[in-house]
Protein backbone atom coordinates (compact mmCIF):
# COMPACT_ATOMS: atom_id res chain seq x y z
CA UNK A 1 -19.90 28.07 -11.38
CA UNK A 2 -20.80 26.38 -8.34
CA UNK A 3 -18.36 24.46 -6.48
CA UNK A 4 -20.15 21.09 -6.05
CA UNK A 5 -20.91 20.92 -9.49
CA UNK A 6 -17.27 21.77 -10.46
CA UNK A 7 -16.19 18.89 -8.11
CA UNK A 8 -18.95 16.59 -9.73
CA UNK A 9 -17.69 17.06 -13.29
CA UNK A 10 -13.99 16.70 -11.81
CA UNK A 11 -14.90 13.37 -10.61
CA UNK A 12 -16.67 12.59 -13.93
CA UNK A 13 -13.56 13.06 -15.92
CA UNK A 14 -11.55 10.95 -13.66
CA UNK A 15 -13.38 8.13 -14.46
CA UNK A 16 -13.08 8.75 -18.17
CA UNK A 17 -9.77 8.79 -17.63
CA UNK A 18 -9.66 5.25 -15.28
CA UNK A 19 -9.08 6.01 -12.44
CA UNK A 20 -9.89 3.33 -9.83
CA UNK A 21 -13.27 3.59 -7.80
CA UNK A 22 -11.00 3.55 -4.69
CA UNK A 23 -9.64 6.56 -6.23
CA UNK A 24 -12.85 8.27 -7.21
CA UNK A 25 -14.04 7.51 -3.82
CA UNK A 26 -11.09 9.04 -2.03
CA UNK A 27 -11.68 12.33 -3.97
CA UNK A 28 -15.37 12.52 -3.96
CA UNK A 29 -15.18 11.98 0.16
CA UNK A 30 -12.56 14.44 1.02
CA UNK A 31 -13.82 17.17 -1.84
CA UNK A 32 -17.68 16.89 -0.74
CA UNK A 33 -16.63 17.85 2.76
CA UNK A 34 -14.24 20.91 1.05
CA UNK A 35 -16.88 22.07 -0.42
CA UNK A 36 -19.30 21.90 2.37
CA UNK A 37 -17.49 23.59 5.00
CA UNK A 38 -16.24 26.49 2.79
CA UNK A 39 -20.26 26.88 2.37
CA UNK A 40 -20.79 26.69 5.83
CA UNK A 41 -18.53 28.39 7.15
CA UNK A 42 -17.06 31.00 4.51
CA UNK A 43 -20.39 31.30 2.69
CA UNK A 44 -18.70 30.79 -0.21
CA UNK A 45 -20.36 28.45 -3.30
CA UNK A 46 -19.09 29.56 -6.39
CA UNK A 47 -15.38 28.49 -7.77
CA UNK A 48 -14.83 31.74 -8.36
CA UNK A 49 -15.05 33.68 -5.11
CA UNK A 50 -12.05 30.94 -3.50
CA UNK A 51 -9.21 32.52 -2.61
CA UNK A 52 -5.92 31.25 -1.03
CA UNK A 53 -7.37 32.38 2.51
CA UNK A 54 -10.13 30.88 2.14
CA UNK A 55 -7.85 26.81 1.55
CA UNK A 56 -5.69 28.04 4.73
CA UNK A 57 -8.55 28.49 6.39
CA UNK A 58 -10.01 24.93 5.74
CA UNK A 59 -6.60 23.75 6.64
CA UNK A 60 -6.24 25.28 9.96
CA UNK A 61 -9.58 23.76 10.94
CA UNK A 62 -9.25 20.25 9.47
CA UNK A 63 -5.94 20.13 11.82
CA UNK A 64 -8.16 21.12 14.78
CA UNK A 65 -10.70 18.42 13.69
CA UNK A 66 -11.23 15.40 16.21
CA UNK A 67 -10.25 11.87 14.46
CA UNK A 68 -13.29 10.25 13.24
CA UNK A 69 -15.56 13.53 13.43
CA UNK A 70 -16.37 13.61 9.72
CA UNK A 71 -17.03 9.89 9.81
CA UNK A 72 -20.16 8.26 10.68
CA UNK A 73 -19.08 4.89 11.12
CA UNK A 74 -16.42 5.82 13.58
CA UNK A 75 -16.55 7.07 17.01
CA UNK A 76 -14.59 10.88 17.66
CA UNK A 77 -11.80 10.62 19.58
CA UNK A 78 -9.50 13.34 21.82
CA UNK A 79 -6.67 13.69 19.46
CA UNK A 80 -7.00 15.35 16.18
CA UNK A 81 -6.47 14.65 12.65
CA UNK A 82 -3.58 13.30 11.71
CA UNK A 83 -1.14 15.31 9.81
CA UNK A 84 -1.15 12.59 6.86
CA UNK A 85 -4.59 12.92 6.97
CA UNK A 86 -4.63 16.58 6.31
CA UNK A 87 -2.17 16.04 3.59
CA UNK A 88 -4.97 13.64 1.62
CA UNK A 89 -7.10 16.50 1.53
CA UNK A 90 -4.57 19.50 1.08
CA UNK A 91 -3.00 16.68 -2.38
CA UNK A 92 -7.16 16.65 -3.35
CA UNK A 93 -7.84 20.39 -3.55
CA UNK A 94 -4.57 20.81 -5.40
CA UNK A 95 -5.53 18.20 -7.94
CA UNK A 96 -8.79 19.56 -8.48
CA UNK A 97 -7.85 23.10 -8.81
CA UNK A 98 -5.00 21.95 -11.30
CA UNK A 99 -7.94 20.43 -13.29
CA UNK A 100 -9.47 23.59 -13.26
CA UNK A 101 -6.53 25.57 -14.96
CA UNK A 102 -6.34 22.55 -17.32
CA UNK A 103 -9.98 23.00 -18.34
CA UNK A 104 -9.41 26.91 -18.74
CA UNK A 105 -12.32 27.18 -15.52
CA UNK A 106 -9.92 29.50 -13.98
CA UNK A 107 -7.97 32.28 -14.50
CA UNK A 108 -5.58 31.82 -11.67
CA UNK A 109 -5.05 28.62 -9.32
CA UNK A 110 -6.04 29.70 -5.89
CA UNK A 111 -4.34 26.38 -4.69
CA UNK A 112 -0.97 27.25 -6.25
CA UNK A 113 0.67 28.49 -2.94
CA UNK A 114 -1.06 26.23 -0.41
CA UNK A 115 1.22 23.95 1.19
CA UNK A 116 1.04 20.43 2.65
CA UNK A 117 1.45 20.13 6.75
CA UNK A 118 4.74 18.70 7.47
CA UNK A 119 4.37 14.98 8.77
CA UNK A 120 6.09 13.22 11.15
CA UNK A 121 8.87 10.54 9.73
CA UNK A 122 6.43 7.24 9.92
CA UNK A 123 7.97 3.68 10.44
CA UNK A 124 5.29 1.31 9.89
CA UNK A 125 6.41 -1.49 12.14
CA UNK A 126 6.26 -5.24 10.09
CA UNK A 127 5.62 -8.42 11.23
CA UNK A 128 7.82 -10.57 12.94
CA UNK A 129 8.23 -14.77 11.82
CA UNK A 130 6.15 -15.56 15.24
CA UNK A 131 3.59 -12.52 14.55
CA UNK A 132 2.84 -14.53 11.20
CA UNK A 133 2.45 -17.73 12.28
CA UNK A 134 0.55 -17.17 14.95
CA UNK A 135 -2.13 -16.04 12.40
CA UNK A 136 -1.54 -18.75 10.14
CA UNK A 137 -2.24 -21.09 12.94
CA UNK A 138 -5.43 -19.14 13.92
CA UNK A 139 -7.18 -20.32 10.68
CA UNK A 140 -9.02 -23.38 11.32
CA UNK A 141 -7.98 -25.19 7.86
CA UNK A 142 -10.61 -27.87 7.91
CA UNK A 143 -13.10 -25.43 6.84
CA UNK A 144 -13.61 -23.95 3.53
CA UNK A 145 -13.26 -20.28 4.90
CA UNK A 146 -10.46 -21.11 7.61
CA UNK A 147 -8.80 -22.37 4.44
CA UNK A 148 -9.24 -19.54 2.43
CA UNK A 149 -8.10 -17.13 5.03
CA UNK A 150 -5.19 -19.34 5.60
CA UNK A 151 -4.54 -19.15 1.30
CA UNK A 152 -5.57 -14.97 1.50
CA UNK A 153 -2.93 -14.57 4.52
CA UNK A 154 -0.42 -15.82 2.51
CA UNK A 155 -0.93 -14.39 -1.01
CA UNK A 156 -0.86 -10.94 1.08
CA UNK A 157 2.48 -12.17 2.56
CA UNK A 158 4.05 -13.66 -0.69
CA UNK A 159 3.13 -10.59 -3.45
CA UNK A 160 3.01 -7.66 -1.18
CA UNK A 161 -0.09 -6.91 -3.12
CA UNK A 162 -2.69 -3.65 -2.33
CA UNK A 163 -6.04 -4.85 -0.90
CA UNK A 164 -8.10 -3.43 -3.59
CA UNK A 165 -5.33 -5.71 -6.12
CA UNK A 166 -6.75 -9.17 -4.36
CA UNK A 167 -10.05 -8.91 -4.44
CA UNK A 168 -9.97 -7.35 -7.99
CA UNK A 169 -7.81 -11.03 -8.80
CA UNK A 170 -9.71 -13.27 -11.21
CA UNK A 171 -9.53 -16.78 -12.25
CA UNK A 172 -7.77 -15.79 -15.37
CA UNK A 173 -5.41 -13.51 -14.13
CA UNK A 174 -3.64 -16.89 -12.17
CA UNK A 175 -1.14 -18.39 -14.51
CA UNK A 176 -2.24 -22.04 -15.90
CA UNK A 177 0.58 -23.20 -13.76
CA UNK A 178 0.29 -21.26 -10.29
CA UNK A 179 4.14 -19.41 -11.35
CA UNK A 180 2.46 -16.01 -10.88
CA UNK A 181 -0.65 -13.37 -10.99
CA UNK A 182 -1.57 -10.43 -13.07
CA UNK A 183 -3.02 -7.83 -10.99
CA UNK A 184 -4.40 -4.04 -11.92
CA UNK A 185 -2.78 -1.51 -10.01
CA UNK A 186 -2.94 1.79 -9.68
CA UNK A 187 -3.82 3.83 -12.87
CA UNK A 188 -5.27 0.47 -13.86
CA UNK A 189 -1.43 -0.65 -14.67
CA UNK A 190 -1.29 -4.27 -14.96
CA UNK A 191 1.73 -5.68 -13.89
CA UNK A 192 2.58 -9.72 -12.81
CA UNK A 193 3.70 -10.67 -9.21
CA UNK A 194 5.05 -14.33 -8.43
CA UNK A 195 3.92 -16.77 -6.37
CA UNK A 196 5.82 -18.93 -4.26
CA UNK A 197 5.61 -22.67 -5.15
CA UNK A 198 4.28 -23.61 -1.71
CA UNK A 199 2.00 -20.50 -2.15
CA UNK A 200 0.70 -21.68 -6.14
CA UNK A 201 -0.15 -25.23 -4.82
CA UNK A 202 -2.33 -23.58 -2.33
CA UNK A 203 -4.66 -21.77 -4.79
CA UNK A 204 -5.14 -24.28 -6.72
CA UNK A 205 -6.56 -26.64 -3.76
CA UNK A 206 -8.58 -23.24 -2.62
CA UNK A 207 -9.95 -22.80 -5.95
CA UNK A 208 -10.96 -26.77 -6.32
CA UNK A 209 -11.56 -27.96 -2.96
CA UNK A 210 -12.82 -24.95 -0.95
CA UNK A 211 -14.16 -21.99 -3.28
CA UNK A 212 -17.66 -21.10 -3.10
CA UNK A 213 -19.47 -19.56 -5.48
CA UNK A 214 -23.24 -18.35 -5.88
CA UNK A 215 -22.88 -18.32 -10.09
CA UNK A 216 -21.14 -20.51 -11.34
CA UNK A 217 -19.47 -17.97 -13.93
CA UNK A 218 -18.65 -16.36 -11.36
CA UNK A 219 -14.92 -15.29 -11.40
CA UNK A 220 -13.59 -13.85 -8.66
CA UNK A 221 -10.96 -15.77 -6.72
CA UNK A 222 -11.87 -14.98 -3.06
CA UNK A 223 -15.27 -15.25 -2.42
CA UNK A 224 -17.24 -15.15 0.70
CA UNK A 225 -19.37 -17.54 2.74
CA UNK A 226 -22.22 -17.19 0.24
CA UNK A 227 -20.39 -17.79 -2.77
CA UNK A 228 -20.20 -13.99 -3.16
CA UNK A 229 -17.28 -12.06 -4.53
CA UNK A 230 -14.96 -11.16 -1.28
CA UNK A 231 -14.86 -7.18 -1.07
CA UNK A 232 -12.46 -4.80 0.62
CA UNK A 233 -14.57 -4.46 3.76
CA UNK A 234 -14.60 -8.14 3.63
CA UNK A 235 -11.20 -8.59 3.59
CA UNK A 236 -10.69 -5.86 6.30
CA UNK A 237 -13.08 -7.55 8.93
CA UNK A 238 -11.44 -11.21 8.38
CA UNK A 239 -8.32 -9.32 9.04
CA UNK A 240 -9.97 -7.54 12.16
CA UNK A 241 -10.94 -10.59 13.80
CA UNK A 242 -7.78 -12.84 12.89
CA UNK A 243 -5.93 -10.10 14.98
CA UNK A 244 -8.41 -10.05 18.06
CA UNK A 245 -8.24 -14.08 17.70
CA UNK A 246 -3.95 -13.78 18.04
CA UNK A 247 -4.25 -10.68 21.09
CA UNK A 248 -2.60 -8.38 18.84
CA UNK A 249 -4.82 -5.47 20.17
CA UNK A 250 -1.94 -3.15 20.49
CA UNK A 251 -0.48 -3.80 17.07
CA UNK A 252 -1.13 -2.35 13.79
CA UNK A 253 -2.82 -5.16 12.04
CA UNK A 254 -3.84 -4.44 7.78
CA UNK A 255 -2.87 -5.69 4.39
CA UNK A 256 -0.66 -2.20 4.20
CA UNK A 257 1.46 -3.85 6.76
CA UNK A 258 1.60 -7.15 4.80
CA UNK A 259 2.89 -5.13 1.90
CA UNK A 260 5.74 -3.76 3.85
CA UNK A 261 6.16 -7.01 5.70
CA UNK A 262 7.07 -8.18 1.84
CA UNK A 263 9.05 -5.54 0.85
CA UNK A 264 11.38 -6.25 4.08
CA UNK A 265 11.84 -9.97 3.75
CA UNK A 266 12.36 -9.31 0.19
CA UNK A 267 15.53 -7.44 0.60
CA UNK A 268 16.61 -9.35 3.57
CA UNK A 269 16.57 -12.18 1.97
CA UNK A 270 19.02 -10.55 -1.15
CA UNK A 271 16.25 -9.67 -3.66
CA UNK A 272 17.11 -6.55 -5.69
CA UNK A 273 14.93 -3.47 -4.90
CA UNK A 274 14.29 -2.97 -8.94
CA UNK A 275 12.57 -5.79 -9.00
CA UNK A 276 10.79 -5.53 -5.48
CA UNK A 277 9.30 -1.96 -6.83
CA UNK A 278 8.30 -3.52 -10.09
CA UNK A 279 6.49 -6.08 -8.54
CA UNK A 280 4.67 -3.80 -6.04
CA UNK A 281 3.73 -1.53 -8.68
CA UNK A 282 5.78 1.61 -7.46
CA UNK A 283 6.37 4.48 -10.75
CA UNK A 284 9.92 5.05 -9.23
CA UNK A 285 12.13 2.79 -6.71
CA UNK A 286 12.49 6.39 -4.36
CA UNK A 287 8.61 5.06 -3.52
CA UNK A 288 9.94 1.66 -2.50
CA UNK A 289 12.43 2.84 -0.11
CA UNK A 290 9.83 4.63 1.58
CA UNK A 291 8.70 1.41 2.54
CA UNK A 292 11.59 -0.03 3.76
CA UNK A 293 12.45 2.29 6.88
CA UNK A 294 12.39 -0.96 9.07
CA UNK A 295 15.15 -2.23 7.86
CA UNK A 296 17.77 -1.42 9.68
CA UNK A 297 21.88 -1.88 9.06
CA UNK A 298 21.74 -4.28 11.45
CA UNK A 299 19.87 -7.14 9.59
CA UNK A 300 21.39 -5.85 6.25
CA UNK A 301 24.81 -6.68 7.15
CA UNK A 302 23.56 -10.12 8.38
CA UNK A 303 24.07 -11.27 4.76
CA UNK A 304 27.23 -9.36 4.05
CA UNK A 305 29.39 -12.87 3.69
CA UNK A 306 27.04 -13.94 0.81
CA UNK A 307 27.06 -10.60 -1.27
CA UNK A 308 30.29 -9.32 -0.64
CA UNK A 309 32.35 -8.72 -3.84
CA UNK A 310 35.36 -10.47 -1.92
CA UNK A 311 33.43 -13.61 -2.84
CA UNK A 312 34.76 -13.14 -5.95
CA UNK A 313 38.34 -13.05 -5.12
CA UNK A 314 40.51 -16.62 -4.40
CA UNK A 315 42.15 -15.07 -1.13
CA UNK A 316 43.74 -18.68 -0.55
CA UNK A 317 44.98 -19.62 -3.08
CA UNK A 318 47.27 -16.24 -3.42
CA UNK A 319 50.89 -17.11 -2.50
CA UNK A 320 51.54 -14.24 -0.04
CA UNK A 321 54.82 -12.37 -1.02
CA UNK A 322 58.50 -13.19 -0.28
CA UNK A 323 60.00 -10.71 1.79
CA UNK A 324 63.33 -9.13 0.26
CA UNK A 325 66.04 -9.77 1.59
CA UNK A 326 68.20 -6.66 2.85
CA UNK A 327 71.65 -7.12 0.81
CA UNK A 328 73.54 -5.01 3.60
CA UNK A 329 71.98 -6.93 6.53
CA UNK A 330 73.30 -10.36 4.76
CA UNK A 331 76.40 -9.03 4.04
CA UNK A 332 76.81 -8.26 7.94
């Protein structure tokens, strides 16, 4: 069997199975290029001839790659591939080869041995009460899409929700009274997210005063100037340019960094990580710790007073104990 076709009926079955187009997409790019360089440069085509040199091999050169190489939109740089990069594809291959065992296309998994480059320990630094309002105040609010950047800054900020999650939001996934959102996550898991009072009140002027749309049945929440829906690219570039407005050129800038900008006022301000990783959609709360590695002791103890179990003890009002006196000593 031919590799490409293997990886074609792969990605086939994941969509039976609903997986996200994100996720399709992050398979079919990263597989494609798998199967094209063992061609190239292993001359191998067939599933069958792979072997577990053959996956080191791919390995070895995909960490010698230059960043932005296998991407035509982006211009190659000096340093290579990151190792989380290399990971993507390494987790890829492994999932498709599992596949393969699963639909009895292999005798033996090829894959089973090859392991993931270690990765550095990554902090990804959040943003700091001035780095967000200094965005907020970049959108110009007297316009209907300085508005609705203003409204899309701040439902990022408030829900700690994945980019793909906001522009997949809908007019009926908003609750009739602006409490909350239902949003599709991963695995096409639908789960509901609050909104902040301040935050609700907000939509619903956006959505009466400012939303454009080209059909009127449309029903997609953010839209774009044209009155079509707002995309992930979309959302990226209004992003882009909000951080080249502020001068944050040297500063990691995304909706991933909004998320764990969330997740760190969250706790800081005494939520309970079980609910924090229920409403961002993580399987286990292990996942949501990963994402809060910036917060350090330091600010956690800030709110020791308030959660301290000594709260619940009346310290004052205790009598403290009479000393005994010493019979002998009295006597003297």
């Amino acid at each position: 069997m031919k590799l490409s076709e293997v990886i074609e009926q792969f990605l086939v079955d994941c969509k039976i199975r609903g997986l996200t187009e994100q996720a399709i997409g992050f398979y079919r790019k990263r597989l494609t290029l798998f199967a094209r360089s063992l061609e190239e440069e292993e001359k191998v085509v067939e599933i069958e001839q792979i072997k577990i040199f053959h996956l080191r091999r791919f390995v070895q050169r995909l960490m010698e790659t230059k960043a932005g190489a296998n991407n035509p939109y982006m211009v190659t740089q000096e340093k290579t591939l990151s190792a989380f990069t290399v990971r993507g594809y390494v987790r890829s291959i492994k999932r498709l080869f599992g596949w393969c065992m699963e639909e009895d296309l292999l005798d033996t998994n090829p894959a089973s041995r090859l392991v993931q480059p270690k990765a550095p320990e990554y902090i990804v630094p959040t943003f700091t009460p001035e780095h967000i309002e200094k965005m907020l105040a970049s959108c110009d609010q007297s316009t209907p899409e300085g508005f609705r950047n203003y409204v899309l800054l701040l439902v990022f900020l408030d829900t700690g929700m994945r980019l793909s999650e906001l522009c997949g939001l809908k007019l009926s996934d908003i609750d009739s009274q602006f409490r909350y959102v239902k949003v599709f996550g991963k695995g096409r898991k639908e789960r509901e997210i609050g909104l902040h009072p301040e935050v609700g009140k907000l939509i619903w002027k956006y959505i009466h005063k400012y939303r454009k749309v080209a059909d009127p049945d449309e029903q997609t929440l953010f839209t774009g100037r044209y009155g079509e829906p707002l995309k992930n690219r979309g959302v990226s570039n209004i992003i882009h340019n909000i951080k080249r407005e502020c001068g944050f050129e040297n500063m990691r800038v995304s909706p991933h960094v909004f998320r764990h900008t969330f997740a760190k006022y969250y706790l800081k301000r005494g939520g309970e990580i079980f609910k924090l990783s229920r409403e961002m959609g993580h399987s286990t709360v292990q996942i949501t710790e990963l994402y809060l590695k910036d917060f350090h002791s330091g600010e956690a103890r800030q709110e020791h007073s308030t959660y301290s179990p000594i709260g619940d003890l009346n310290l004052r009002g205790k009598k403290k104990p009479r000393r005994k006196k010493n019979k002998e000593t009295d006597a003297e």
